[in-house]
C-alpha atoms as a PDB file:
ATOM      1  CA  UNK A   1      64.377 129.943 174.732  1.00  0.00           C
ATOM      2  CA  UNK A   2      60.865 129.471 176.294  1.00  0.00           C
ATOM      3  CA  UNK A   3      60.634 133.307 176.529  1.00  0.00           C
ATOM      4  CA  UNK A   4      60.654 133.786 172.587  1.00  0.00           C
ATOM      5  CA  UNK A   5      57.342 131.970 172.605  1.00  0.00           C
ATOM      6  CA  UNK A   6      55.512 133.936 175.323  1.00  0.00           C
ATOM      7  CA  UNK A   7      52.778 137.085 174.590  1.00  0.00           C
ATOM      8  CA  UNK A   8      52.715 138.058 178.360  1.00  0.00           C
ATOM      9  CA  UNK A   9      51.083 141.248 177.735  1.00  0.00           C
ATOM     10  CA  UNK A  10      49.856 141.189 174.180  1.00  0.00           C
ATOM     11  CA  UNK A  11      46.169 141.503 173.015  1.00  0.00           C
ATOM     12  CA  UNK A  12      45.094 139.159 170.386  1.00  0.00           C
ATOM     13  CA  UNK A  13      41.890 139.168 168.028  1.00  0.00           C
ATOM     14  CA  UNK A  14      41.053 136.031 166.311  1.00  0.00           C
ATOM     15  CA  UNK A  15      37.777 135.462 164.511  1.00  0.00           C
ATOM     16  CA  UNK A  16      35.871 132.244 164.017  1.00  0.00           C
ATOM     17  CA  UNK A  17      36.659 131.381 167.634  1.00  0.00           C
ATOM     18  CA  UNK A  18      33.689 129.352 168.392  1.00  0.00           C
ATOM     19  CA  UNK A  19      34.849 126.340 168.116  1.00  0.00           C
ATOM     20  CA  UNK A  20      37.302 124.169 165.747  1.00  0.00           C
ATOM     21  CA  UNK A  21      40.382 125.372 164.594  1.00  0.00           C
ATOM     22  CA  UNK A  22      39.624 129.126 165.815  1.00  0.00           C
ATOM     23  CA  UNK A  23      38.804 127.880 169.482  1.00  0.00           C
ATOM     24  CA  UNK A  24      41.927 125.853 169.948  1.00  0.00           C
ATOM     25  CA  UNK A  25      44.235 128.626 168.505  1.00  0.00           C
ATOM     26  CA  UNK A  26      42.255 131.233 170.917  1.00  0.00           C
ATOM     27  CA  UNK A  27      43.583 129.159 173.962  1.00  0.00           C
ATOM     28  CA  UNK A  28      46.731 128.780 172.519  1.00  0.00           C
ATOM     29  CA  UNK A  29      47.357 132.048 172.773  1.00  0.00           C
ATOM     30  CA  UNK A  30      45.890 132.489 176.090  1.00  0.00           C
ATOM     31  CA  UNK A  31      48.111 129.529 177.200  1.00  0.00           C
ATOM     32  CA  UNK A  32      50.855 131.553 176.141  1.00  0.00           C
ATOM     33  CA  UNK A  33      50.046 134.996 177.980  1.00  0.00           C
ATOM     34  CA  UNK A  34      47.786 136.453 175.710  1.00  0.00           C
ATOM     35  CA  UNK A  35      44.580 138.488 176.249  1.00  0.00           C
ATOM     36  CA  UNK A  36      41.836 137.009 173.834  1.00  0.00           C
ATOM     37  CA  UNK A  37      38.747 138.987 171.925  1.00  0.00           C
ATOM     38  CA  UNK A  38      37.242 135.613 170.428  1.00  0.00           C
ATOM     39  CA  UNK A  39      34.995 136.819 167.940  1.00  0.00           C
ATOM     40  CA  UNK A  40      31.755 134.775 166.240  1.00  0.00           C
ATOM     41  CA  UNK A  41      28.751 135.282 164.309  1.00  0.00           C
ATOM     42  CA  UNK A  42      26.713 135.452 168.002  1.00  0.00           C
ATOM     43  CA  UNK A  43      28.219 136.371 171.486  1.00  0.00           C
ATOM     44  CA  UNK A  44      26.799 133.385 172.707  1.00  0.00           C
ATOM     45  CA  UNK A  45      28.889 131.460 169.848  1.00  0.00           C
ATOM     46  CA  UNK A  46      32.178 131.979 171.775  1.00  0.00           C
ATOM     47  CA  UNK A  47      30.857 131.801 175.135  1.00  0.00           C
ATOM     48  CA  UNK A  48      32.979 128.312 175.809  1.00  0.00           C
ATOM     49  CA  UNK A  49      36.167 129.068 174.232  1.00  0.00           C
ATOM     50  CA  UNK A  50      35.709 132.680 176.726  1.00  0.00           C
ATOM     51  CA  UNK A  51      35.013 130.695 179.344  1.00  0.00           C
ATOM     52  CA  UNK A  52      37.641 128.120 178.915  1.00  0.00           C
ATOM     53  CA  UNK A  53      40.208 130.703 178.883  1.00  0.00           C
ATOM     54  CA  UNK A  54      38.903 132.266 182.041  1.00  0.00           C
ATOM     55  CA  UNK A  55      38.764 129.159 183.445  1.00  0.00           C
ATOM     56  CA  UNK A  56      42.611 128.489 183.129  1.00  0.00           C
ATOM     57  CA  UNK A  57      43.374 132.191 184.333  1.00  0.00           C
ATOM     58  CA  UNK A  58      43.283 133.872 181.343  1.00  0.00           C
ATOM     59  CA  UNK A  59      41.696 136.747 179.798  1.00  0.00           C
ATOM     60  CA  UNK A  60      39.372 137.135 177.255  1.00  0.00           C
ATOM     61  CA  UNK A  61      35.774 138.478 176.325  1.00  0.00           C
ATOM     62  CA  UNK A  62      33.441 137.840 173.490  1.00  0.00           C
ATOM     63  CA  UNK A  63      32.333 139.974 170.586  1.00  0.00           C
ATOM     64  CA  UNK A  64      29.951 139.507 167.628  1.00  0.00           C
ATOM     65  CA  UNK A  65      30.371 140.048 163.957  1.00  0.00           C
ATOM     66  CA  UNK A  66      28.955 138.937 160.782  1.00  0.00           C
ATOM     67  CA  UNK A  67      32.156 138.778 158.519  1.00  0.00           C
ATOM     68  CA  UNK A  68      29.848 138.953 155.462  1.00  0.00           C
ATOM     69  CA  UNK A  69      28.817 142.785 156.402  1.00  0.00           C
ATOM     70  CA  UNK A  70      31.210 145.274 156.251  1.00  0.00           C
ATOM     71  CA  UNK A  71      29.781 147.092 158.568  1.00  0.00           C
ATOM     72  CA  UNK A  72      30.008 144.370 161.581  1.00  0.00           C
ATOM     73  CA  UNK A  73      33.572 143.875 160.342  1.00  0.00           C
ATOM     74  CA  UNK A  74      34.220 147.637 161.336  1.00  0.00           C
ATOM     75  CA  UNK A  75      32.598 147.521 164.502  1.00  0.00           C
ATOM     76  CA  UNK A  76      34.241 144.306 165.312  1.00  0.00           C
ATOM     77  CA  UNK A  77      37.812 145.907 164.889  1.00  0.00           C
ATOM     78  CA  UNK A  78      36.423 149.252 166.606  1.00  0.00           C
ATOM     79  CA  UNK A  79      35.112 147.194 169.494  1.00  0.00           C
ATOM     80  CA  UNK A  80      39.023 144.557 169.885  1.00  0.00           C
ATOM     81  CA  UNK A  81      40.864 147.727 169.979  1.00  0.00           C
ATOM     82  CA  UNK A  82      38.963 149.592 171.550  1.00  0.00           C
ATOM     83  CA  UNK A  83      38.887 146.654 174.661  1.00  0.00           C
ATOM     84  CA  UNK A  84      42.500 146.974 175.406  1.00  0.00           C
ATOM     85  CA  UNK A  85      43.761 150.389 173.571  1.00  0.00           C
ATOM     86  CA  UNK A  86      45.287 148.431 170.850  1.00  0.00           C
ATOM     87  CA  UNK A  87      45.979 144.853 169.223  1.00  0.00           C
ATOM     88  CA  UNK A  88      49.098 143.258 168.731  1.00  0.00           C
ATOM     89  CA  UNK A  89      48.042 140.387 167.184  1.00  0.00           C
ATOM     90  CA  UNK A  90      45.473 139.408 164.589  1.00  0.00           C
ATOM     91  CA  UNK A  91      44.371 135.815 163.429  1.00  0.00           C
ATOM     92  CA  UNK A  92      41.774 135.742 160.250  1.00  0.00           C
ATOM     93  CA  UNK A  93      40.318 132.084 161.515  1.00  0.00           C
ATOM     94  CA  UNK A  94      36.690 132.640 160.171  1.00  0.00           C
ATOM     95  CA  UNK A  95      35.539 131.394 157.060  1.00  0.00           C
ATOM     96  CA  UNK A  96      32.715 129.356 155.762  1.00  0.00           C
ATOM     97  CA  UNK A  97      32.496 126.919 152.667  1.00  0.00           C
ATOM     98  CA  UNK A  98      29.608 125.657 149.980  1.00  0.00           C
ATOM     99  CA  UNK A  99      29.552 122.835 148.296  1.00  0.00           C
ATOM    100  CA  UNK A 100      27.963 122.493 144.748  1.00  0.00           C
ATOM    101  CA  UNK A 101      29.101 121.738 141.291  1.00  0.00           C
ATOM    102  CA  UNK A 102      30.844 124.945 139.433  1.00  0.00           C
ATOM    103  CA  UNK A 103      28.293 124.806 136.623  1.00  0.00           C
ATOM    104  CA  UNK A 104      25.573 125.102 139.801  1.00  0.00           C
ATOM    105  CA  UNK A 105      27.096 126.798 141.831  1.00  0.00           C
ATOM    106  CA  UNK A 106      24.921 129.942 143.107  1.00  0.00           C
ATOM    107  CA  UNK A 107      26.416 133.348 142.527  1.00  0.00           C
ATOM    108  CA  UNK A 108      25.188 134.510 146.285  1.00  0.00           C
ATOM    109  CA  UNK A 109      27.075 131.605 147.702  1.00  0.00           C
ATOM    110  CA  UNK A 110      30.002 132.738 145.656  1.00  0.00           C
ATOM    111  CA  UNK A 111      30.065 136.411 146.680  1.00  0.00           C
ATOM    112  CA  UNK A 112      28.843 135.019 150.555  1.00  0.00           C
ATOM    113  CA  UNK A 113      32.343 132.768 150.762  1.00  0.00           C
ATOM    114  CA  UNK A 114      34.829 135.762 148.811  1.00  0.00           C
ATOM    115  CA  UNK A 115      33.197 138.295 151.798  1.00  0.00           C
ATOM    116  CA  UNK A 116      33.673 136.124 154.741  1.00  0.00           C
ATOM    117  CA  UNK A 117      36.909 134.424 153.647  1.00  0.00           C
ATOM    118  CA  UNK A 118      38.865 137.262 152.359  1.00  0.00           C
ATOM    119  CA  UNK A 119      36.881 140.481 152.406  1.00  0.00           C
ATOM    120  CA  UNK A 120      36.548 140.279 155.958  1.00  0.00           C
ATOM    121  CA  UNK A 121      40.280 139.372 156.346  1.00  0.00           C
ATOM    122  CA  UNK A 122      41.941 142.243 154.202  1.00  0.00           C
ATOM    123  CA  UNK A 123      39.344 144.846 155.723  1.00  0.00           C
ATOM    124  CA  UNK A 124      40.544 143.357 159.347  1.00  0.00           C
ATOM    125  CA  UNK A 125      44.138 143.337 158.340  1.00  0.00           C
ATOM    126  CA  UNK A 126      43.599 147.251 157.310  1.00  0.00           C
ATOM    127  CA  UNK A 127      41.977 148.027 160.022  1.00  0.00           C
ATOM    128  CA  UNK A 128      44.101 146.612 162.589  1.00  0.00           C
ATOM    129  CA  UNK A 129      47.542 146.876 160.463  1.00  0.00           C
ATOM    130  CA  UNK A 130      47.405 151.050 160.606  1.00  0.00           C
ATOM    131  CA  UNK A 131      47.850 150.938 164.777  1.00  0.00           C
ATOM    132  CA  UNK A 132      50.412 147.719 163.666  1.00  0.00           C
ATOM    133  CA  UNK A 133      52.718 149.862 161.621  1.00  0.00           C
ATOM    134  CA  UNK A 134      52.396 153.327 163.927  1.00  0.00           C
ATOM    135  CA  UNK A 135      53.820 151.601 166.595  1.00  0.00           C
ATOM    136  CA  UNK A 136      56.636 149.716 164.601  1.00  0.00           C
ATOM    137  CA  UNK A 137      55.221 146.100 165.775  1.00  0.00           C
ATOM    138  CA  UNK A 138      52.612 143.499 165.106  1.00  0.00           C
ATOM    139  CA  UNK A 139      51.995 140.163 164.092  1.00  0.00           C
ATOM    140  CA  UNK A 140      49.291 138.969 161.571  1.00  0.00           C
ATOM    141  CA  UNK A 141      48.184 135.405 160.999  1.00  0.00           C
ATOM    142  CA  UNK A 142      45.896 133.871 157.846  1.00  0.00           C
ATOM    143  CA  UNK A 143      44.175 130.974 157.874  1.00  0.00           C
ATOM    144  CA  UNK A 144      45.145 129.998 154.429  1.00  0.00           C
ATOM    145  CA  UNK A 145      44.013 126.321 153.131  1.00  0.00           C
ATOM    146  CA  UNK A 146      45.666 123.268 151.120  1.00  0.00           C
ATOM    147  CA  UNK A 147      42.991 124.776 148.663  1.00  0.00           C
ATOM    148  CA  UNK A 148      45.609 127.707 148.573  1.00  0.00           C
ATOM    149  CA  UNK A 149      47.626 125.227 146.471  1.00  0.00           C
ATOM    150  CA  UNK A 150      45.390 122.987 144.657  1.00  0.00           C
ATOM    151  CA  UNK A 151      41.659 123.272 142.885  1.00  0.00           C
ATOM    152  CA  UNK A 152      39.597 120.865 145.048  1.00  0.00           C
ATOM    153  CA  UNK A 153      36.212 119.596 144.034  1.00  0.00           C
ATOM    154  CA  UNK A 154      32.934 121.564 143.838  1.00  0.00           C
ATOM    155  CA  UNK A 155      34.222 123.930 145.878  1.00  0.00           C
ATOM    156  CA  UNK A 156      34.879 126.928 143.813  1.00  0.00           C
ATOM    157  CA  UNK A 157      34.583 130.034 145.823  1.00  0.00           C
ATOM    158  CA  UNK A 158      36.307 128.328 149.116  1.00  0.00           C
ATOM    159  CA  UNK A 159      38.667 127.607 146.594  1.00  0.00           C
ATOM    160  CA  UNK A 160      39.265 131.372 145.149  1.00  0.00           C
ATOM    161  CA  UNK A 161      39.133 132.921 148.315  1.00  0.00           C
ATOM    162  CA  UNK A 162      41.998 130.558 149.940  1.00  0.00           C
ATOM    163  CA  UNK A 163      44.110 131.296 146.805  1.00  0.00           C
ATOM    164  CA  UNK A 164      43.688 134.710 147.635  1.00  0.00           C
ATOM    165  CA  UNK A 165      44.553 134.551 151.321  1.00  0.00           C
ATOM    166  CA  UNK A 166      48.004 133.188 150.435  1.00  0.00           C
ATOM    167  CA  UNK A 167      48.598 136.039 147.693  1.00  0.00           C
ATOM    168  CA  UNK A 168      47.235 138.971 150.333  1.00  0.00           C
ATOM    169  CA  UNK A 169      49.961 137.515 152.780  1.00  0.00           C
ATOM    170  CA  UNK A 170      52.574 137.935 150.764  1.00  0.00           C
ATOM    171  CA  UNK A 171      51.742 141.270 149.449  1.00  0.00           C
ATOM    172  CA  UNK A 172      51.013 142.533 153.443  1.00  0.00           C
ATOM    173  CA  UNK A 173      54.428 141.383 154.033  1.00  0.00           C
ATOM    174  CA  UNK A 174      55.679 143.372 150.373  1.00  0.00           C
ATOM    175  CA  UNK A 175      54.374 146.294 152.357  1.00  0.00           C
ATOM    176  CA  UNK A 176      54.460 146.177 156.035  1.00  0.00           C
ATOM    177  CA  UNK A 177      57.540 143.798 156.889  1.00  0.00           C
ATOM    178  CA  UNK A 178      59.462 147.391 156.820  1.00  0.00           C
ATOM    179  CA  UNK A 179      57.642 148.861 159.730  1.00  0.00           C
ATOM    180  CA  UNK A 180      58.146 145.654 161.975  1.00  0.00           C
ATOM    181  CA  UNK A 181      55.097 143.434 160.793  1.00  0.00           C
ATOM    182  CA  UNK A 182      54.872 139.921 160.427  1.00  0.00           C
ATOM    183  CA  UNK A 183      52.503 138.750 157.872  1.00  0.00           C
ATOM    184  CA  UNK A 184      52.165 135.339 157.649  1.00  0.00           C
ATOM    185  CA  UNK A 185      49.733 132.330 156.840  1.00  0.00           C
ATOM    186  CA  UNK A 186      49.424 128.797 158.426  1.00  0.00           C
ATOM    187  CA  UNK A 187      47.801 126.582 155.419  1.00  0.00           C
ATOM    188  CA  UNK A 188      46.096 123.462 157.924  1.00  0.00           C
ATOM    189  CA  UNK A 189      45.852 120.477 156.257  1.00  0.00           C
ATOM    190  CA  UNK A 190      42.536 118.014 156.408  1.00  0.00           C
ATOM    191  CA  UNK A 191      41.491 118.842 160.152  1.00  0.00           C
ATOM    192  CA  UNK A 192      38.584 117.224 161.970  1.00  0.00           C
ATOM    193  CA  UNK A 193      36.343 120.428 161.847  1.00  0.00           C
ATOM    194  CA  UNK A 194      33.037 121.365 160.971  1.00  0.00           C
ATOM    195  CA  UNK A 195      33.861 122.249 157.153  1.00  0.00           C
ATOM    196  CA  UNK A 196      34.960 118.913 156.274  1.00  0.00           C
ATOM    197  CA  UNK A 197      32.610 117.014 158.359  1.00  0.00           C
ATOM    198  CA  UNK A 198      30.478 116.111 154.197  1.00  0.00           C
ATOM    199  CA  UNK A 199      34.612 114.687 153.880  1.00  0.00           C
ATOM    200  CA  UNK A 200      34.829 112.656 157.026  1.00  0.00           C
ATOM    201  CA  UNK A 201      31.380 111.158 156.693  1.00  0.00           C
ATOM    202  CA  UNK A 202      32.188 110.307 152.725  1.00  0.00           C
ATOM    203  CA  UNK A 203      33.834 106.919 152.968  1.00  0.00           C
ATOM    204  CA  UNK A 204      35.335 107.018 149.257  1.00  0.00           C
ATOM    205  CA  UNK A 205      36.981 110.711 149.972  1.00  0.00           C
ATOM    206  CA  UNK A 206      37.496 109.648 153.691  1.00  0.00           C
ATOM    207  CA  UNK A 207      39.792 106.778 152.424  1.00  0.00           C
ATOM    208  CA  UNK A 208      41.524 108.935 149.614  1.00  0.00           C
ATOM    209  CA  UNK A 209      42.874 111.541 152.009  1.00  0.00           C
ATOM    210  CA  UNK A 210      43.556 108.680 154.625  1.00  0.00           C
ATOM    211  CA  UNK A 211      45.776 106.856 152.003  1.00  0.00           C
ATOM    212  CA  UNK A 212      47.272 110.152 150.929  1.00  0.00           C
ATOM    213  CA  UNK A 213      48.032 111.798 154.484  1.00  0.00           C
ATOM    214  CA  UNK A 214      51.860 110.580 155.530  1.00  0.00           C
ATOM    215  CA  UNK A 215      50.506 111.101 159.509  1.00  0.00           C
ATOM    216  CA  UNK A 216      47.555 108.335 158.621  1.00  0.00           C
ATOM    217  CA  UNK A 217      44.888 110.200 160.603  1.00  0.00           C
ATOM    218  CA  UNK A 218      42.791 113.663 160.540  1.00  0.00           C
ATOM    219  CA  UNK A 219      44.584 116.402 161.784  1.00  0.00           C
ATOM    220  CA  UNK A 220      43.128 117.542 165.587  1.00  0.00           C
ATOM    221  CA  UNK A 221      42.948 121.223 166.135  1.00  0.00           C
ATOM    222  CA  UNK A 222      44.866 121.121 168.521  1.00  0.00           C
ATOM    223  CA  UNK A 223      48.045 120.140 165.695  1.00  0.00           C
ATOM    224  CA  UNK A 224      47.814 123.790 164.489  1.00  0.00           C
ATOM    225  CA  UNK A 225      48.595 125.562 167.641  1.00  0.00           C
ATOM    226  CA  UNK A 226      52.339 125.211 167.887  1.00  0.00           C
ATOM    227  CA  UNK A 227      52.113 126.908 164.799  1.00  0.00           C
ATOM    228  CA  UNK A 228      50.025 129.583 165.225  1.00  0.00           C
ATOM    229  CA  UNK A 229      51.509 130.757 168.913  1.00  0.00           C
ATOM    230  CA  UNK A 230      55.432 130.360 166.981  1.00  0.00           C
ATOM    231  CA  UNK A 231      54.263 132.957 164.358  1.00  0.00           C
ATOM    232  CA  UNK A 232      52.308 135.372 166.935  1.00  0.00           C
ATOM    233  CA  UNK A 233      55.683 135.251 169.146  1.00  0.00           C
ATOM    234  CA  UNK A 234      59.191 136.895 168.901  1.00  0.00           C
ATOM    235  CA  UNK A 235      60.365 133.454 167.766  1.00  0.00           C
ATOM    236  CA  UNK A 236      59.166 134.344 164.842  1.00  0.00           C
ATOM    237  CA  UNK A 237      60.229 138.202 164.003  1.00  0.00           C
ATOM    238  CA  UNK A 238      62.396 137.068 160.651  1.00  0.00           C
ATOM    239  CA  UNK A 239      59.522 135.276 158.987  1.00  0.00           C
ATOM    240  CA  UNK A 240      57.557 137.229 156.645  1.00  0.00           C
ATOM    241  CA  UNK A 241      55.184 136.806 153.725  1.00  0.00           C
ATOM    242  CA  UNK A 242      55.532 132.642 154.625  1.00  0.00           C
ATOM    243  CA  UNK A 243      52.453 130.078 153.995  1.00  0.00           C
ATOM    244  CA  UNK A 244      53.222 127.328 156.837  1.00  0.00           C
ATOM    245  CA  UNK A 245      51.726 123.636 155.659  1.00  0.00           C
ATOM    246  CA  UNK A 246      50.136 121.941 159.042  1.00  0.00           C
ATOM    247  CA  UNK A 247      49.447 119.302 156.640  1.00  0.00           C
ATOM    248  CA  UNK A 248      50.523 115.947 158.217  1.00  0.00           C
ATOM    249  CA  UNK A 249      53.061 115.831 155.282  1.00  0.00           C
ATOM    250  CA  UNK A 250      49.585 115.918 152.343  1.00  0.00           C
ATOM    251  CA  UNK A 251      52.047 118.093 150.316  1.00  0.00           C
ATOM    252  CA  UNK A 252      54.722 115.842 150.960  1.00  0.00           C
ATOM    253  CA  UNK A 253      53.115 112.805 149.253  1.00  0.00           C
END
């Protein structure tokens, strides 16, 4: 059973793998066999999560993109494929967020969040889903949000864009589950990252989600990895088009 979850052999691109949720997933699925291109905004950005992999035998390197330019984006899927002749599986982890009332909020920090939450992701799902589909194989994993479900507060864009991840999953899958792709979103729940540090450090909101979460506590990165390395491995070859809740049971409640 073990050998379901293994990616002996498999090259995997995951953005936003600096630190947070994007690092732990990046050794994840270097723990499981998998060579890494752990992409940030600098080289230097991934350095740790690079070394960390190399340090438990692993292999990965480091490559920089700003997922707001177009441009970079291309490079940066020019530049993972180009590293190993091909990749087999693709995490969208990167993504930002901006805080501000919607009757405030700033159109550039609209169009900044829709570009690096889901322009970067569909361009990077096109641009690695053609090699996907013409060899008959491939996985492809979101980072989706519990924002994919519910409005939030003063958080607009992040909002829009993470409803739009979940709908883009599905309609990969619609399209690309016949040539052997898997499609597929993990939606994290309230993790102890860098985007909801303004929630951690808010004792009224702090308490709310605390009295809300089933688990009692934050979510850890390292809570989303069973996840992610289940739907990058043949364990998973029959789900398709599927929004996973890592959510401490916060949809439960």
């Amino acid at each position: 059973m073990s050998a379901l979850f293994r990616l002996d052999g498999q090259t995997a691109l995951v953005t936003g793998a600096s630190r947070g949720l994007g690092k732990a997933i990046a050794l994840a699925l270097a723990s499981s066999g998998a060579r890494v291109i752990c992409s940030s905004s600098t080289v230097e950005g991934a350095a740790d999560t690079v070394a960390a992999i190399r340090g438990q035998g692993g292999d990965a390197i480091a490559v920089a993109a700003d997922l707001a330019d177009e441009a970079s984006v291309r490079a940066l899927a020019a530049a993972a494929i180009g590293w190993q002749g091909q990749v087999d599986i693709l995490v969208n982890c990167g993504g930002t967020i901006f805080r501000a009332p919607a009757v405030e909020f700033p159109m550039q920090q609209w169009r900044q969040n829709l570009a690096v939450n889901l322009d970067a992701a569909f361009l990077l799902c096109q641009l690695v889903g053609e090699g996907m589909i013409k060899r008959g194989q491939g996985k492809i994993i979101n980072i989706a949000s519990m924002l994919s479900y519910s409005g939030g507060i003063t958080v607009p864009a992040y909002t829009a864009s993470k409803h739009a991840i979940a709908g883009l999953t599905k309609a990969l899958a619609n399209e690309w589950a016949q040539y052997g792709l898997n499609i597929n979103a993990i939606a994290p729940g309230y993790f102890k990252t860098d985007n909801t540090f303004a929630l951690q450090q808010n004792p009224e909101r702090n308490a709310q989600i605390l009295a809300r979460l089933p688990a009692g506590r934050w979510g850890e990165p390292e809570d989303l990895t069973g996840a992610v390395v289940f739907l990058a491995s043949n364990a998973s070859n029959y789900v398709n088009g599927h929004v996973l809740a890592v959510d401490g049971g916060w949809l439960a409640r």
